[in-house]
Structures are given as C-alpha cells and as structure tokens.
PDB file of N, CA and C in Angstrom:
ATOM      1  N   UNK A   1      89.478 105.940  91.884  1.00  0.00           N
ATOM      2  CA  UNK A   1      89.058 106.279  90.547  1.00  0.00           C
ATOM      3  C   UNK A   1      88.256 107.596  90.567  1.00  0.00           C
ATOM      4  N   UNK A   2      87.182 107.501  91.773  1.00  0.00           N
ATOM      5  CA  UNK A   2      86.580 108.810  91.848  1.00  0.00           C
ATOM      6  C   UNK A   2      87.790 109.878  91.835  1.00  0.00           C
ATOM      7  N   UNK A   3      88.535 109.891  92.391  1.00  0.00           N
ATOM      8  CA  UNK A   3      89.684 111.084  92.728  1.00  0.00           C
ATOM      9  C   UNK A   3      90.367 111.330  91.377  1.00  0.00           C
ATOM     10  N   UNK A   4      90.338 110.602  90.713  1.00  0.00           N
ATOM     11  CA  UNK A   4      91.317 111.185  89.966  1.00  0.00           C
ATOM     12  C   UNK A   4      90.382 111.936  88.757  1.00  0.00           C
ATOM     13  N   UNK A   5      89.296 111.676  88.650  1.00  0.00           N
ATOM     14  CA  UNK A   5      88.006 111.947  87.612  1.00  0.00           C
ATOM     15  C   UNK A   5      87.615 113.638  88.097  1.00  0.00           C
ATOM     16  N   UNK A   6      88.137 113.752  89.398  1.00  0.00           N
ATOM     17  CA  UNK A   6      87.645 114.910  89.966  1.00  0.00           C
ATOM     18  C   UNK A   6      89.330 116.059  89.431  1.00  0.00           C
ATOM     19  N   UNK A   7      89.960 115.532  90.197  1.00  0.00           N
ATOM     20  CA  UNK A   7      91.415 115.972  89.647  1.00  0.00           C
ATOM     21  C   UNK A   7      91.438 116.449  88.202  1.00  0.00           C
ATOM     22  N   UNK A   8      91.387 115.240  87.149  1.00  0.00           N
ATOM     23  CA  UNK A   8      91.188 115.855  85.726  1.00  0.00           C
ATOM     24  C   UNK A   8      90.080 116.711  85.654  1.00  0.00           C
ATOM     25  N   UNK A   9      88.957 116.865  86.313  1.00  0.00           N
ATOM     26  CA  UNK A   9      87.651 117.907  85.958  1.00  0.00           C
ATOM     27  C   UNK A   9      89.029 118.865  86.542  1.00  0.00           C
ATOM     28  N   UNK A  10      89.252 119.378  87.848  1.00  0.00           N
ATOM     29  CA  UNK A  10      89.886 120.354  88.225  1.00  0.00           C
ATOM     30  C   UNK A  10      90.756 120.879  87.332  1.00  0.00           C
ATOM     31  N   UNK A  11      91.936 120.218  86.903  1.00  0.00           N
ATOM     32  CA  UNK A  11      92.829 120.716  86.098  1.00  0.00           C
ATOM     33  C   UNK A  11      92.394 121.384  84.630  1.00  0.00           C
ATOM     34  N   UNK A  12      91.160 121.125  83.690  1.00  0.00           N
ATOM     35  CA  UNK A  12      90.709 121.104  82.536  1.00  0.00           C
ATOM     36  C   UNK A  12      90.037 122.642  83.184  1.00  0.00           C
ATOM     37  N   UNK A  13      89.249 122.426  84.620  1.00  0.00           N
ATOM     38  CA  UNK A  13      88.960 124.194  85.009  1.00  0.00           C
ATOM     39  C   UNK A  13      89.900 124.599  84.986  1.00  0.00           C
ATOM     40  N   UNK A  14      90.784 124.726  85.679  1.00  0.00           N
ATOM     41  CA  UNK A  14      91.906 125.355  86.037  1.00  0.00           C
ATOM     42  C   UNK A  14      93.045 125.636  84.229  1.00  0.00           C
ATOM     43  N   UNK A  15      92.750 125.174  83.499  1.00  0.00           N
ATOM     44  CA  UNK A  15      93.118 125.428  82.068  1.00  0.00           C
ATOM     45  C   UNK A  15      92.045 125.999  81.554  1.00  0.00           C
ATOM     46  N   UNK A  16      90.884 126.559  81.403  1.00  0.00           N
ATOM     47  CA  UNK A  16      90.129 127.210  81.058  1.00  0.00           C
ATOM     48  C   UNK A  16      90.157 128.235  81.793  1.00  0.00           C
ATOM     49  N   UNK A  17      90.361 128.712  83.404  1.00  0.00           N
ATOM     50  CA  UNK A  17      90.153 129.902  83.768  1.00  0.00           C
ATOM     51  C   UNK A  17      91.277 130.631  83.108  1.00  0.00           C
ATOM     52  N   UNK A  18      92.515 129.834  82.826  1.00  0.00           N
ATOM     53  CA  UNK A  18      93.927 130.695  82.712  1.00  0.00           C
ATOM     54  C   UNK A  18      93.383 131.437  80.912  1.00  0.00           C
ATOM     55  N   UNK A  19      92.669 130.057  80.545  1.00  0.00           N
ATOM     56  CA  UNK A  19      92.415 130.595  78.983  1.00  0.00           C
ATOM     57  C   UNK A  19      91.728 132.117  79.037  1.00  0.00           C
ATOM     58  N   UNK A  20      91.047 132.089  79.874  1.00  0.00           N
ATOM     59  CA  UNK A  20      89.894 133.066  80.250  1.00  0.00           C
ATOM     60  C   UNK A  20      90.627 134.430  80.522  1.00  0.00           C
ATOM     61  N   UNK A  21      91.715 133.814  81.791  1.00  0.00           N
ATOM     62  CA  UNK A  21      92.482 135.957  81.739  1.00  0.00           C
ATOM     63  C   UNK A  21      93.232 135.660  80.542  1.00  0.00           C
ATOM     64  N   UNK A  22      93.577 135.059  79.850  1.00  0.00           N
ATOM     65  CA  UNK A  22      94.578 135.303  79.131  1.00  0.00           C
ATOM     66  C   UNK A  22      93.534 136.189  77.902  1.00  0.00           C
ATOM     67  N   UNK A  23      92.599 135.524  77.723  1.00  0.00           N
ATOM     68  CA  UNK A  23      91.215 136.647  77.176  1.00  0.00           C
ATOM     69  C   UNK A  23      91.340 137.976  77.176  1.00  0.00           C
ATOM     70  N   UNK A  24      90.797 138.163  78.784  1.00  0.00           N
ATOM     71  CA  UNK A  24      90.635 139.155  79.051  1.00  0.00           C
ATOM     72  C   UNK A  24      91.655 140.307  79.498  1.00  0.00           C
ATOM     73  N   UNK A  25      92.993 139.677  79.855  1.00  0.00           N
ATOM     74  CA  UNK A  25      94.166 140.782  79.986  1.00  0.00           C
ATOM     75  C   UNK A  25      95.355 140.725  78.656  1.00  0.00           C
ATOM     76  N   UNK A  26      95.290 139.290  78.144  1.00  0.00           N
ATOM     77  CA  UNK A  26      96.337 139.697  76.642  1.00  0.00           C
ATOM     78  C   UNK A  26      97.600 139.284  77.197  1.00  0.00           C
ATOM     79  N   UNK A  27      97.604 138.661  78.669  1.00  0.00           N
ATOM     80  CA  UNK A  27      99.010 138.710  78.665  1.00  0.00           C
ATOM     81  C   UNK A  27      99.387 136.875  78.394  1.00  0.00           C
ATOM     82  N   UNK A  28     100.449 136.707  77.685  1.00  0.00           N
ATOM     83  CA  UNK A  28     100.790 135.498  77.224  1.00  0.00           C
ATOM     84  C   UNK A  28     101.248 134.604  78.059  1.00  0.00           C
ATOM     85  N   UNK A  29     101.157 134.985  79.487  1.00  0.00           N
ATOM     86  CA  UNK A  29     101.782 134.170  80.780  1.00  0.00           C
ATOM     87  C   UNK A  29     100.862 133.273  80.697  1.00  0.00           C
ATOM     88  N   UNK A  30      99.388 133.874  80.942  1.00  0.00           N
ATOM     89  CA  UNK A  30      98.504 132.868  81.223  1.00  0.00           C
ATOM     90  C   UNK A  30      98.061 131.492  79.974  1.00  0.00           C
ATOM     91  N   UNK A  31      97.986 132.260  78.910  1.00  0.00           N
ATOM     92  CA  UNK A  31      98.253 130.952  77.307  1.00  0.00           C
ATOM     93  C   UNK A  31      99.112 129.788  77.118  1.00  0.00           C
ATOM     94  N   UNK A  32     100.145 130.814  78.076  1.00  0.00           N
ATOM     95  CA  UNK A  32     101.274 128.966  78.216  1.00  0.00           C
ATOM     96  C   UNK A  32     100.677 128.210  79.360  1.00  0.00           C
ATOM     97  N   UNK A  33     100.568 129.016  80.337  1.00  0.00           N
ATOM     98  CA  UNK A  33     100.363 127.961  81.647  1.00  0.00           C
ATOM     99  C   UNK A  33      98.908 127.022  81.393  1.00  0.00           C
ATOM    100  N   UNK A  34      97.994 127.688  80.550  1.00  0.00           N
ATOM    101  CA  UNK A  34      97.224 126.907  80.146  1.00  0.00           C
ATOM    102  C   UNK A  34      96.944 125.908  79.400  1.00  0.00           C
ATOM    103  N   UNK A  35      97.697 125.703  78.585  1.00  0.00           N
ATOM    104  CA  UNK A  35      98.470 124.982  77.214  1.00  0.00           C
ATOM    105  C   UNK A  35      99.887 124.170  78.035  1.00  0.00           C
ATOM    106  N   UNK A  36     100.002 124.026  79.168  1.00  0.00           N
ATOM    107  CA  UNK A  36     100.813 123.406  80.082  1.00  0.00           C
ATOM    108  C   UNK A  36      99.848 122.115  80.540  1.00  0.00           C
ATOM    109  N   UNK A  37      99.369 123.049  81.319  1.00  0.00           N
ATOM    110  CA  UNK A  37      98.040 122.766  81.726  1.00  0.00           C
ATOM    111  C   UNK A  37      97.214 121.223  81.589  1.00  0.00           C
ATOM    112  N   UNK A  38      96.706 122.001  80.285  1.00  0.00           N
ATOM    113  CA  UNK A  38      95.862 121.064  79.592  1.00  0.00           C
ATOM    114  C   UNK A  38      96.711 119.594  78.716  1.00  0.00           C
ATOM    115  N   UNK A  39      98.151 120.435  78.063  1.00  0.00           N
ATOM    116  CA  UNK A  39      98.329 119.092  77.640  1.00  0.00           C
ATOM    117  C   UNK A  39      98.978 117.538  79.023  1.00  0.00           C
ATOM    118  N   UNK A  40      99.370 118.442  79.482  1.00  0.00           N
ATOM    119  CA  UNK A  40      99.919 117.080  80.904  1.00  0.00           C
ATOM    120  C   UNK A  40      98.390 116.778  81.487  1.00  0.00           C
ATOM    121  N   UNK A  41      97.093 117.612  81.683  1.00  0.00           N
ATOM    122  CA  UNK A  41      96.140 116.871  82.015  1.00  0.00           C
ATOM    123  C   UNK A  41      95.578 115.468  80.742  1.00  0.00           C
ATOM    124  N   UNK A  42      95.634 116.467  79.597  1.00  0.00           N
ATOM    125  CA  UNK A  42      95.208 115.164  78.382  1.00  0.00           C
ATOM    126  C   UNK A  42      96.224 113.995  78.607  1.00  0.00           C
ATOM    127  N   UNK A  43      97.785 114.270  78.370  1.00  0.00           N
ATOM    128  CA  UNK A  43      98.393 113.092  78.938  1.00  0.00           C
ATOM    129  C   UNK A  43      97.970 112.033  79.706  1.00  0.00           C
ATOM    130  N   UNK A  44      97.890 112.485  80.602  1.00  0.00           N
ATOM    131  CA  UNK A  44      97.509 111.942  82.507  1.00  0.00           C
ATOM    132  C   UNK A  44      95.782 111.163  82.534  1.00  0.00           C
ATOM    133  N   UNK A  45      95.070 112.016  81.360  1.00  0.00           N
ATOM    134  CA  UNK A  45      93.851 111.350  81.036  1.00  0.00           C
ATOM    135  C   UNK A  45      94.165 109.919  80.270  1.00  0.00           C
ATOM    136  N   UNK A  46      94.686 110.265  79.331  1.00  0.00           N
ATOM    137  CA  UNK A  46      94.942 109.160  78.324  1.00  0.00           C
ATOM    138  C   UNK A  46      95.855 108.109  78.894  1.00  0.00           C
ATOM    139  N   UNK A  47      96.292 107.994  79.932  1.00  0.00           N
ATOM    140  CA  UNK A  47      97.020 107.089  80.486  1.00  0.00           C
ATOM    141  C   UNK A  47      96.184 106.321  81.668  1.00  0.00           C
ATOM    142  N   UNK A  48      95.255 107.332  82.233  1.00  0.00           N
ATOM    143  CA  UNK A  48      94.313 106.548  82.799  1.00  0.00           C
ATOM    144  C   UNK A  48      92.948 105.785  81.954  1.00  0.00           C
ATOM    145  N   UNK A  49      92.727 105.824  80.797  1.00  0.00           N
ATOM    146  CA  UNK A  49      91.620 105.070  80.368  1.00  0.00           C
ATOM    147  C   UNK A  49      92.742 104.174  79.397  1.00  0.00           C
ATOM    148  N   UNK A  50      93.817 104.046  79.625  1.00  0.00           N
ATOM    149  CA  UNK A  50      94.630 103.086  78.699  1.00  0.00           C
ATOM    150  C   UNK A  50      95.189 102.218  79.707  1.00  0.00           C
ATOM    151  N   UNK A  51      94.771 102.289  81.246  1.00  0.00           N
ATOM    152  CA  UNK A  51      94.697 101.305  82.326  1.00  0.00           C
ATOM    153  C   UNK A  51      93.308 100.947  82.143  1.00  0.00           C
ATOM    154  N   UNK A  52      92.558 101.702  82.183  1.00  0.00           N
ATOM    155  CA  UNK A  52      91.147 101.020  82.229  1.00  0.00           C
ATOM    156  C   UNK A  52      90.673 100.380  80.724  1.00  0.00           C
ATOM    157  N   UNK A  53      91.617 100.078  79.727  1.00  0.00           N
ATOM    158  CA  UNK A  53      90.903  99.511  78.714  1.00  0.00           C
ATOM    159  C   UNK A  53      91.718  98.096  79.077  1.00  0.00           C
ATOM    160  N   UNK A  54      92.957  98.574  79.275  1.00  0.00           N
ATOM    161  CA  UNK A  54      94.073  96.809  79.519  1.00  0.00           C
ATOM    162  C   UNK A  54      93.429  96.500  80.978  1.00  0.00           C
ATOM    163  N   UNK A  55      92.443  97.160  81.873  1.00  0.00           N
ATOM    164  CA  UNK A  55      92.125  96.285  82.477  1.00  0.00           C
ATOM    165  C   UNK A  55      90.906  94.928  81.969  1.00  0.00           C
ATOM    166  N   UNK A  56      90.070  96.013  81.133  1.00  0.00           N
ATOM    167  CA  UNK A  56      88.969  95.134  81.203  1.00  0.00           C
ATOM    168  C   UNK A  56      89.289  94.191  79.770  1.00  0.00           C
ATOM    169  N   UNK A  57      90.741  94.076  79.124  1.00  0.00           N
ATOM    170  CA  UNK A  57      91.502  93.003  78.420  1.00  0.00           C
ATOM    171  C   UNK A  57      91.924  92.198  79.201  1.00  0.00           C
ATOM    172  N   UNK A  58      92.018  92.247  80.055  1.00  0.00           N
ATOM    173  CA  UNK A  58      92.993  90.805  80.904  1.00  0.00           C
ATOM    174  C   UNK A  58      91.471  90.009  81.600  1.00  0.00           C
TER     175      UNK A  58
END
C-alpha cells in the first residue's frame, strides 16, 4: 500500500513537471504527456481507494 501511495505521489510530480516545461517552452508535447499522465494516474487512484472502500464493506 505504501508503494503504490508513493508511485501516485511520483506520477502527479512527474505530471506537473511536464505541466511546468510545457509553461515555460510552449511546446504542446509536454501538455499531452501530462494530461496522459495525470488522467491514467487519477484512474489508477480511483481504482485503488474503490478496493479500499469494498474492502472495509465486506
């Protein structure tokens, strides 16, 4: 559980730095990969606290 809490922190950085050049250089490579990024991390989040709610249902 720790690992994966660290993983989603990583990926949510790793979608903010891209937000960040995409800032600062304009180029639209980095806006998608960030917006990639972030939505398969929100996914991947929301699938892990939708194990941890049906766990603490059963």
């Amino acid at each position: 559980m720790l690992l994966f809490r660290w993983v989603i922190l990583l990926l949510l950085l790793v979608a903010g730095v891209s937000f960040a050049f995409y800032a600062g250089t304009g180029q639209m490579k980095y806006r998608r990969f960030g917006w990639i990024v972030l939505k398969w991390t929100l996914l991947a989040a929301c699938g892990f606290f939708a194990v941890l709610i049906a766990e603490r249902m059963a």
